[in-house]
N, C-alpha and C. Protein backbone atom coordinates (compact mmCIF):
# COMPACT_ATOMS: atom_id res chain seq x y z
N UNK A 1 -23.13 -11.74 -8.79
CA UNK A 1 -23.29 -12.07 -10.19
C UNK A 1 -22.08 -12.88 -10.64
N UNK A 2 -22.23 -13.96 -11.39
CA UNK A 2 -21.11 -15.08 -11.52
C UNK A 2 -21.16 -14.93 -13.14
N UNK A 3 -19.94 -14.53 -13.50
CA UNK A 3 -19.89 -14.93 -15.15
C UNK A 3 -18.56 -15.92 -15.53
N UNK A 4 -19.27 -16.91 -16.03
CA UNK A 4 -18.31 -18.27 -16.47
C UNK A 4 -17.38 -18.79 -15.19
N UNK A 5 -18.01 -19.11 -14.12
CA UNK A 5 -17.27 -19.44 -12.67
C UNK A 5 -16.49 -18.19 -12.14
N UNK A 6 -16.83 -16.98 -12.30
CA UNK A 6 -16.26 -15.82 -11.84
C UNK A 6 -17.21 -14.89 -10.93
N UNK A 7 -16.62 -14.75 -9.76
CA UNK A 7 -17.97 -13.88 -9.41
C UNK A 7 -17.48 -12.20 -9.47
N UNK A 8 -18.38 -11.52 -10.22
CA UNK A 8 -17.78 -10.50 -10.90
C UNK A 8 -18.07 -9.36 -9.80
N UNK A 9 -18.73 -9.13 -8.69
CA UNK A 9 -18.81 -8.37 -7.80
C UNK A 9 -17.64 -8.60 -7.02
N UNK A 10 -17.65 -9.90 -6.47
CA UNK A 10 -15.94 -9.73 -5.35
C UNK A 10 -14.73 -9.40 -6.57
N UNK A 11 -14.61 -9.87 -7.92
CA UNK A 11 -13.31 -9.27 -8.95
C UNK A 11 -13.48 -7.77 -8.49
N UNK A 12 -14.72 -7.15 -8.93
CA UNK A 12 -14.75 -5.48 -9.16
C UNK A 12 -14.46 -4.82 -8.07
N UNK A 13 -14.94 -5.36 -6.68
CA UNK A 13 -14.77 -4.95 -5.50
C UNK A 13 -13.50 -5.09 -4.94
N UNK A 14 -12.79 -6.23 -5.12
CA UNK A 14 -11.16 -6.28 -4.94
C UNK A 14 -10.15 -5.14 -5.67
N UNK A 15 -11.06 -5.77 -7.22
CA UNK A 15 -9.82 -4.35 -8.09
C UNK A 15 -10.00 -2.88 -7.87
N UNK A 16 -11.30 -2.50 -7.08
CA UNK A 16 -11.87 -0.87 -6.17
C UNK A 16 -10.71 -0.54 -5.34
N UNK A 17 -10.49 -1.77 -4.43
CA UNK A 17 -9.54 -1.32 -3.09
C UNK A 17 -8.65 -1.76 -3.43
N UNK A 18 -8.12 -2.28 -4.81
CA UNK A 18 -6.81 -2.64 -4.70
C UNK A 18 -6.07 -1.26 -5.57
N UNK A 19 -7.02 -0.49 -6.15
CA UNK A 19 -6.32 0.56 -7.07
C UNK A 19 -6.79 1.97 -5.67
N UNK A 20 -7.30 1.79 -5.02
CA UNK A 20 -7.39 2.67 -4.07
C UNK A 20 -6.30 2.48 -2.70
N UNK A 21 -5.74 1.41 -3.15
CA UNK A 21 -4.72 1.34 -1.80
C UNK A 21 -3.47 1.93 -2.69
N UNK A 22 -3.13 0.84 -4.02
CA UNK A 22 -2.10 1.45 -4.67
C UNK A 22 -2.05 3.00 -4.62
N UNK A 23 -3.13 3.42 -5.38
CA UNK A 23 -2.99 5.11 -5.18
C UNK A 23 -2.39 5.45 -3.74
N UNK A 24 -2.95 5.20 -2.86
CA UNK A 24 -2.52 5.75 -1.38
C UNK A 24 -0.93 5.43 -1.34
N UNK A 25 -0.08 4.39 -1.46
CA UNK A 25 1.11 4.27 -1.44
C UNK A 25 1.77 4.84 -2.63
N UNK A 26 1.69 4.79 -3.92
CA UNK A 26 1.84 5.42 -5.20
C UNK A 26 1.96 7.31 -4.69
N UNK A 27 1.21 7.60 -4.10
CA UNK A 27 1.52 9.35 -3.94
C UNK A 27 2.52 9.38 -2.76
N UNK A 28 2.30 8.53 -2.05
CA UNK A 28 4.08 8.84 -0.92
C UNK A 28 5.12 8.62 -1.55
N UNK A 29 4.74 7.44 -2.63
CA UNK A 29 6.42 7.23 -3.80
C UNK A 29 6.17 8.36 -4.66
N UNK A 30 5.76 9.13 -5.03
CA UNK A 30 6.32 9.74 -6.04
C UNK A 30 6.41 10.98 -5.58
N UNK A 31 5.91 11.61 -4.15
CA UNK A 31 6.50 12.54 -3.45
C UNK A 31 8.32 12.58 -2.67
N UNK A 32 8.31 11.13 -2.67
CA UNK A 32 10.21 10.87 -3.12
C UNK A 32 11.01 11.30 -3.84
N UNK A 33 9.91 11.21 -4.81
CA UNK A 33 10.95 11.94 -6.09
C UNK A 33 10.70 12.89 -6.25
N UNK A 34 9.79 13.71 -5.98
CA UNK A 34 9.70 15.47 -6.34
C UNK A 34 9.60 15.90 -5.14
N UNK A 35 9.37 15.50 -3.81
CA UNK A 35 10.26 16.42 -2.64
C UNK A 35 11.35 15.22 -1.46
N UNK A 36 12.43 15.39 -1.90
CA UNK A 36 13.18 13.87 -1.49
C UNK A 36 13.87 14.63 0.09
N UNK A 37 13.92 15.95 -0.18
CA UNK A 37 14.22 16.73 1.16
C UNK A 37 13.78 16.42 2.28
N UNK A 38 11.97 16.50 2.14
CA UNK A 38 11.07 15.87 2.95
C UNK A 38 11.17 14.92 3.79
N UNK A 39 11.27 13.56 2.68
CA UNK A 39 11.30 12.27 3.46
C UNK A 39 12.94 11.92 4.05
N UNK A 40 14.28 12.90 3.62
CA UNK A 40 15.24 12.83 4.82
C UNK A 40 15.09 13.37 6.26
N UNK A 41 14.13 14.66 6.17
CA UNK A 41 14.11 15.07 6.77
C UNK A 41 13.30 13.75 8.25
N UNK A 42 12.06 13.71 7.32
CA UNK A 42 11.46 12.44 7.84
C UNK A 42 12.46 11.02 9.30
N UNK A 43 13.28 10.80 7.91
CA UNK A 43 14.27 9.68 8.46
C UNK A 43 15.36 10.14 9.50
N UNK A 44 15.57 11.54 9.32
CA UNK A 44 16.26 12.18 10.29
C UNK A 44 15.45 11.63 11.57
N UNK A 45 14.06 12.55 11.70
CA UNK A 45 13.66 13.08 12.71
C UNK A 45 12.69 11.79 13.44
N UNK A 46 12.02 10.63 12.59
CA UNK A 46 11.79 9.28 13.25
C UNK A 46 12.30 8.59 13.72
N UNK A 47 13.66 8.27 12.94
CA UNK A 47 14.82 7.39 12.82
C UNK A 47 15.83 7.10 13.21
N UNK A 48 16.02 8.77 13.22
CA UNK A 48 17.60 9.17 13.51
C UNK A 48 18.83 8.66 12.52
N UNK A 49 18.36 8.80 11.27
CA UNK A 49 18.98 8.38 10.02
C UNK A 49 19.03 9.29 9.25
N UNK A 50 20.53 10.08 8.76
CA UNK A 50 20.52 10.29 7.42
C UNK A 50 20.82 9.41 6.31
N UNK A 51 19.84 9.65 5.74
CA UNK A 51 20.16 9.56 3.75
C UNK A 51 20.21 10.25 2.94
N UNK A 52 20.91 10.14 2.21
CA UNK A 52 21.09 10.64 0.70
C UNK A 52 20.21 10.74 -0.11
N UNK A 53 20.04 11.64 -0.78
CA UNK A 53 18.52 11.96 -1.98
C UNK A 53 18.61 10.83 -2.85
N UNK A 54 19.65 10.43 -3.16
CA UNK A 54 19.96 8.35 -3.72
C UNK A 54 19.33 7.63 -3.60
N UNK A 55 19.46 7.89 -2.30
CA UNK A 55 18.72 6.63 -1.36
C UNK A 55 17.32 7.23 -1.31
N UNK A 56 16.81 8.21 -1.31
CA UNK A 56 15.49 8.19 -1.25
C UNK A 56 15.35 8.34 -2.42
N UNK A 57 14.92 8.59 -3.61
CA UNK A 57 15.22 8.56 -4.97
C UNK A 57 14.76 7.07 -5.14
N UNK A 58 15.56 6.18 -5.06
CA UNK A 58 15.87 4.57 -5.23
C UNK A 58 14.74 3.76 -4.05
N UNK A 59 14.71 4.51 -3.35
CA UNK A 59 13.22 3.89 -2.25
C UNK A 59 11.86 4.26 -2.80
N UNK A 60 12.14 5.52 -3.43
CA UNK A 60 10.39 6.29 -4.24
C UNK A 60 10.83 5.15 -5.31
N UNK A 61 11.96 4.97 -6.65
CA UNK A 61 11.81 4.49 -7.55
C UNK A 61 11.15 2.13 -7.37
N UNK A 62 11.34 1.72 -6.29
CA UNK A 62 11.09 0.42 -5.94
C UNK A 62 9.66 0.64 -5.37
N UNK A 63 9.36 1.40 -4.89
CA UNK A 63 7.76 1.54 -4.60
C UNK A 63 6.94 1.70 -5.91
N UNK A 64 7.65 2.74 -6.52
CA UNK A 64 6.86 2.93 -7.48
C UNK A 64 6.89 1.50 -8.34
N UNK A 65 7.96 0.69 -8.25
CA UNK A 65 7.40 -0.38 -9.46
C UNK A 65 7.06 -1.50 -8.66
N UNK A 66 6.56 -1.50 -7.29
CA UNK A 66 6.21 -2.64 -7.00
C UNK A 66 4.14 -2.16 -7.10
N UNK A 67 3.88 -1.08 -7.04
CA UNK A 67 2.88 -0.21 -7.60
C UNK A 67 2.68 -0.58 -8.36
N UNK A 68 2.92 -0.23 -9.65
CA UNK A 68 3.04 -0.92 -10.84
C UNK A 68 2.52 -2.48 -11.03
N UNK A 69 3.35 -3.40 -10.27
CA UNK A 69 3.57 -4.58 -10.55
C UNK A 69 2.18 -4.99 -9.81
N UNK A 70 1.58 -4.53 -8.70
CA UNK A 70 0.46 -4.43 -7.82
C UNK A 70 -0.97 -4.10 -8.64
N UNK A 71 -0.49 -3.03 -9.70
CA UNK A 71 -1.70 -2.90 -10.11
C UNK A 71 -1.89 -3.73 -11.27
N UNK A 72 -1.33 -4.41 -12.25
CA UNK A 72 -1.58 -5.39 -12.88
C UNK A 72 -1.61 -6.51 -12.54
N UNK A 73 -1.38 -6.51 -11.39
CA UNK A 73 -2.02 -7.80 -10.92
C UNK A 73 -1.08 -9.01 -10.74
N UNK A 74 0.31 -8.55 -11.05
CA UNK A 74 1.19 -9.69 -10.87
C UNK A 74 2.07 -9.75 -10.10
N UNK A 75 2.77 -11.53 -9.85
CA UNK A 75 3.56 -11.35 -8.29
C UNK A 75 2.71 -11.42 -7.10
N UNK A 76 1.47 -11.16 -7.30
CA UNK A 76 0.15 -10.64 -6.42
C UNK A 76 0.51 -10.85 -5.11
N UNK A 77 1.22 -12.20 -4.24
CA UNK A 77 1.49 -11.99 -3.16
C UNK A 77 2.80 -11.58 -2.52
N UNK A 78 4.15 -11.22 -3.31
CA UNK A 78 4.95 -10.58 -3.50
C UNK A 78 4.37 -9.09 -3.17
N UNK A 79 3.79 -8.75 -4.55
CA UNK A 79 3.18 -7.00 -4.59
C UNK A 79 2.67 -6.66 -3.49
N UNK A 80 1.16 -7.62 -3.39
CA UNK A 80 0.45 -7.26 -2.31
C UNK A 80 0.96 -6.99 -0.82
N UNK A 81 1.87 -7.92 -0.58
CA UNK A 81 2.33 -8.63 0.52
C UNK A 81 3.64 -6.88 0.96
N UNK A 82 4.29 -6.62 -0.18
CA UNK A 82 5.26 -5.59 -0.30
C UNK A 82 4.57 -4.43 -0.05
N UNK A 83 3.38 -3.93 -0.74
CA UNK A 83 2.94 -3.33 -0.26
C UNK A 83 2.44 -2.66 1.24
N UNK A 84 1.51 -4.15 1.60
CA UNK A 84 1.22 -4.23 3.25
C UNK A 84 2.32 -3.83 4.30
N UNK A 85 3.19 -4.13 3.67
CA UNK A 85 4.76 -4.15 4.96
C UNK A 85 5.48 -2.79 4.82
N UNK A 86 5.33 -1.96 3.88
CA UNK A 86 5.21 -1.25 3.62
C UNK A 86 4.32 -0.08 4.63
N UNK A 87 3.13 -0.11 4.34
CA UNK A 87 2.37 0.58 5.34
C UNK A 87 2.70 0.10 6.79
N UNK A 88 2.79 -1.02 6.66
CA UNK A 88 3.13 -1.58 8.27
C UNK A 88 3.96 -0.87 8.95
N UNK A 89 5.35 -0.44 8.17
CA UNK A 89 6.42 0.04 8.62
C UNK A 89 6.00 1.62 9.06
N UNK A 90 5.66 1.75 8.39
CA UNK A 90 4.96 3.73 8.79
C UNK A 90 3.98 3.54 9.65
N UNK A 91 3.25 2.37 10.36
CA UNK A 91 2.30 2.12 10.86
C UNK A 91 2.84 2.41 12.18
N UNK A 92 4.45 1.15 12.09
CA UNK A 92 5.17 1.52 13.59
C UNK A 92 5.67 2.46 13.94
N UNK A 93 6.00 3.19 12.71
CA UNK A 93 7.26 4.74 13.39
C UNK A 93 6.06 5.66 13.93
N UNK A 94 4.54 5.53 13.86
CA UNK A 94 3.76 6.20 14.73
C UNK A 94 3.06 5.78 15.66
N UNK A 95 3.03 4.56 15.77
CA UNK A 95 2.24 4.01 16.57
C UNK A 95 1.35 4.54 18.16
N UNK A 96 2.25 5.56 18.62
CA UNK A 96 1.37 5.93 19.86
C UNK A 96 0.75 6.70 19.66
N UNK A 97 0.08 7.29 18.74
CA UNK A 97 -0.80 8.61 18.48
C UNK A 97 -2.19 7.24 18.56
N UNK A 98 -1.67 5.71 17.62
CA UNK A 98 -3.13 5.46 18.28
C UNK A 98 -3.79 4.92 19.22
N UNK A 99 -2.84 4.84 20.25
CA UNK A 99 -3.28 4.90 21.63
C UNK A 99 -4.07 5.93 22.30
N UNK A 100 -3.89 7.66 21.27
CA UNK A 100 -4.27 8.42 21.56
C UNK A 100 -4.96 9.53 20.46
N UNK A 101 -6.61 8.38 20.08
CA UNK A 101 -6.71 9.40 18.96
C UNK A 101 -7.74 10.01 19.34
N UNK A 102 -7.96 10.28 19.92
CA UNK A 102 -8.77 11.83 20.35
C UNK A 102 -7.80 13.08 20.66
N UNK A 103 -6.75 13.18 20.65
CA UNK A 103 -5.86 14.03 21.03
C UNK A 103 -5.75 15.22 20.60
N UNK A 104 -6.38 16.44 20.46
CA UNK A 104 -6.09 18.05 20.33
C UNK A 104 -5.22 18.70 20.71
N UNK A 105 -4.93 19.36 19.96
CA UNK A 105 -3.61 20.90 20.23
C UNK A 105 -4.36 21.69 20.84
N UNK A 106 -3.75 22.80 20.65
CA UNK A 106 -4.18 23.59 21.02
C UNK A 106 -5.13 24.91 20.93
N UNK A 107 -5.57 24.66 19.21
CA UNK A 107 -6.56 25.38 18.36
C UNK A 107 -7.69 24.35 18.30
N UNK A 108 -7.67 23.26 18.95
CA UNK A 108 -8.27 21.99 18.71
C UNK A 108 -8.79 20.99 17.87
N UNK A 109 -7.43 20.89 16.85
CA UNK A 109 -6.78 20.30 15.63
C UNK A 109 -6.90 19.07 16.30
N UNK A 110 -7.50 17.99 15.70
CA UNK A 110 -7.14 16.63 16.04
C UNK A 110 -6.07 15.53 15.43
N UNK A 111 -4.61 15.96 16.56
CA UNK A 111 -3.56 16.01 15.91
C UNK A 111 -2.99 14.65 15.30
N UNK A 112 -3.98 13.35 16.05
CA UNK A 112 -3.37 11.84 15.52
C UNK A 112 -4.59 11.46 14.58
N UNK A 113 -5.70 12.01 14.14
CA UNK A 113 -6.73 11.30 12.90
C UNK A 113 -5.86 10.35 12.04
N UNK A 114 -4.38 10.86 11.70
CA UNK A 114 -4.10 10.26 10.57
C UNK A 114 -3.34 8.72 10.98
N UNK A 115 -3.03 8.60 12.09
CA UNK A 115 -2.74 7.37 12.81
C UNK A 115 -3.86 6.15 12.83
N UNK A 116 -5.11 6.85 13.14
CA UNK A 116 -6.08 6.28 13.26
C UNK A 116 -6.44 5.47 11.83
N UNK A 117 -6.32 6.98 10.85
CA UNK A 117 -6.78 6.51 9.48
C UNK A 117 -5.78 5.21 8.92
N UNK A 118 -4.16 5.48 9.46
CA UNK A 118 -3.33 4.36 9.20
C UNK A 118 -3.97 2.81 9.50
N UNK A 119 -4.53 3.01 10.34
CA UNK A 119 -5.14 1.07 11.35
C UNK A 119 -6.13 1.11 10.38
N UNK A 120 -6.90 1.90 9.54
CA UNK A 120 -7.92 1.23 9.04
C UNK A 120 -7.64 0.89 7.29
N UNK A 121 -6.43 1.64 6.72
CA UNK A 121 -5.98 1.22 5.60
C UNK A 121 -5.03 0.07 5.72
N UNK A 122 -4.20 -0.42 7.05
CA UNK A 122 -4.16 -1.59 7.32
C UNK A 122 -4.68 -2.32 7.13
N UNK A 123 -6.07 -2.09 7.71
CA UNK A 123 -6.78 -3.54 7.67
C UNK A 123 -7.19 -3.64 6.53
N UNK A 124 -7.29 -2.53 5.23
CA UNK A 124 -7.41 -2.80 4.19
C UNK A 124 -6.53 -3.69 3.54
N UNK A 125 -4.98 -3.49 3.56
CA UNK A 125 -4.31 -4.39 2.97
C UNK A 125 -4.48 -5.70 3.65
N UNK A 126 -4.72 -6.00 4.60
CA UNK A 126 -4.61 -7.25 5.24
C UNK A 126 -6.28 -7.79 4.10
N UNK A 127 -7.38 -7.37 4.42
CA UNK A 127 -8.33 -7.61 3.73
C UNK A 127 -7.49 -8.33 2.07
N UNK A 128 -7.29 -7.21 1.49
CA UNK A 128 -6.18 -7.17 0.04
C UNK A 128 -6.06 -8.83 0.08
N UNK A 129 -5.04 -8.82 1.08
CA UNK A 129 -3.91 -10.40 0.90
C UNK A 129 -5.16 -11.48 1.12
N UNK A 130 -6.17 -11.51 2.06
CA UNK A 130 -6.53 -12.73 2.61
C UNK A 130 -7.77 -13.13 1.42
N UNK A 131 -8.18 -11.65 0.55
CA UNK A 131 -9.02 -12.09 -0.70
C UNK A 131 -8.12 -12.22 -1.90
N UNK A 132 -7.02 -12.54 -1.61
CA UNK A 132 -6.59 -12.88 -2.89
C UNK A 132 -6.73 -13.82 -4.05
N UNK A 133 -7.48 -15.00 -3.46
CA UNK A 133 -7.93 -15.65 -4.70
C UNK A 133 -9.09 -15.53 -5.13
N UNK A 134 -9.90 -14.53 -4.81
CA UNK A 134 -11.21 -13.76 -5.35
C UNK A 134 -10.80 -12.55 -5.99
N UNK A 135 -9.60 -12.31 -6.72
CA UNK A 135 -8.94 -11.13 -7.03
C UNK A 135 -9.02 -11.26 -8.58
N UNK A 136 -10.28 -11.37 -9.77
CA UNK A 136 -10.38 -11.63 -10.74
C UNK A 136 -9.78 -11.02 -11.77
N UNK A 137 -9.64 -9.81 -11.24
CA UNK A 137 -9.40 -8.88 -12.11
C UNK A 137 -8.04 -8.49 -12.35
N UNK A 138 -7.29 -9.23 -12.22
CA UNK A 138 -5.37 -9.14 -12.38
C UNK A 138 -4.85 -9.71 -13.58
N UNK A 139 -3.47 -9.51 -14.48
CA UNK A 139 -3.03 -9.98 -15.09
C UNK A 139 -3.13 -11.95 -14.40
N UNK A 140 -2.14 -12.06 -13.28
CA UNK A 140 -2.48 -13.32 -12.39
C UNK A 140 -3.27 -14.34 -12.59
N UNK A 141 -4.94 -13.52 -12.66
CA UNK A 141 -5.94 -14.34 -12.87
C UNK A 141 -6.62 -14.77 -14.09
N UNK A 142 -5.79 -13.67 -14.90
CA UNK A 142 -5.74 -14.11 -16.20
C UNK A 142 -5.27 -15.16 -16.81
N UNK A 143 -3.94 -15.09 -16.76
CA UNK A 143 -2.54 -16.41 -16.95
C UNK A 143 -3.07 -17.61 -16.00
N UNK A 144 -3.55 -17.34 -15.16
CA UNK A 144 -4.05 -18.50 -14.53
C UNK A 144 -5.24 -19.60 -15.50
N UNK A 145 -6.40 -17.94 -15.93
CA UNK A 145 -7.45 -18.93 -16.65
C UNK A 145 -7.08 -19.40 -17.74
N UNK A 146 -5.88 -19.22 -18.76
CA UNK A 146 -5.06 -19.33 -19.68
C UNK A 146 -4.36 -20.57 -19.27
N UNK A 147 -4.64 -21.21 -18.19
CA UNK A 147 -3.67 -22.34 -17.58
C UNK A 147 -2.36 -22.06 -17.67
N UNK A 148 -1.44 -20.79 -18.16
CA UNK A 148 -0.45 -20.49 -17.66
C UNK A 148 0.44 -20.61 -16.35
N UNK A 149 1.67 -20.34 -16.79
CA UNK A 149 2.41 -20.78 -15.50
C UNK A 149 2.11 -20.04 -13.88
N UNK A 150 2.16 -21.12 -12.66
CA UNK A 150 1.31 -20.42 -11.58
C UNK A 150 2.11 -19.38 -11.34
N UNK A 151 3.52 -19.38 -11.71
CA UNK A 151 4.27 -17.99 -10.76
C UNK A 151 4.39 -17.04 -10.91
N UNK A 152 2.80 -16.39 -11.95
CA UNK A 152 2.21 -15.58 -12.41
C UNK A 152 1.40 -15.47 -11.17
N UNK A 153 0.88 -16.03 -10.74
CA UNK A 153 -0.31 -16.40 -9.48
C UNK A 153 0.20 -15.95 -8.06
């Protein structure tokens, strides 16, 4: 369905998975800030890095506003793009579980699903970036139809 050179199914369908990805990154940032123990512990035990509740604090608080900035729609390939690399990075600190996702414990818990589930919200953000100029529904594409400045765009 096209209204005034817009096709309003790919807008609605972009802004679906684009507030469904935000959410997915949006609850790991704001579990930064109300359990920051966690994600040292995290960086300890992936990484072999300590940090400071500062520093994680200040990593939940830049997620959260590139979230933000993601879901209105502006910056769009900045946001989007920040986002993606983002997951990417948690994509690599697990990466061999999905070499191995059929893998059970020992109650026969299937212990890498969530590795798996990682490659396919990947390919969501990658989807995200490569429909970005079918992305109607953003501040972006607003200022755009406003003939506003592109570095809104």
């Amino acid at each position: 369905m096209t209204v005034r050179g817009v096709d309003v199914v790919d807008g609605l369908a972009l802004l679906i998975l684009r507030i469904g990805l935000i959410w997915f990154i949006f609850l790991w940032a704001i579990h930064k800030i109300i359990a920051p123990v966690q994600y040292q512990n995290l960086a300890r035990y992936f990484d072999g890095v300590d940090i400071s509740l500062l520093q994680v604090h200040g990593l939940g608080a830049v997620q959260i506003l590139i979230c933000v900035l993601a879901l209105l729609g502006i910056f769009r390939h900045f946001s989007y793009g920040a986002l993606a690399l983002m997951h990417l990075f948690t994509v690599t600190r697990r990466w061999e579980g999905i070499f191995d996702p059929f893998s059970v414990n020992d109650n026969g818990f299937p212990v890498n699903r969530n590795q798996v589930i990682d490659l396919a919200v990947l390919g969501a953000f990658i989807a995200l970036i490569l429909l970005i100029h079918r992305d109607h529904f953003s501040l972006s594409a607003w200022f755009r139809s406003k003939g506003m400045s592109s570095r809104w765009v």
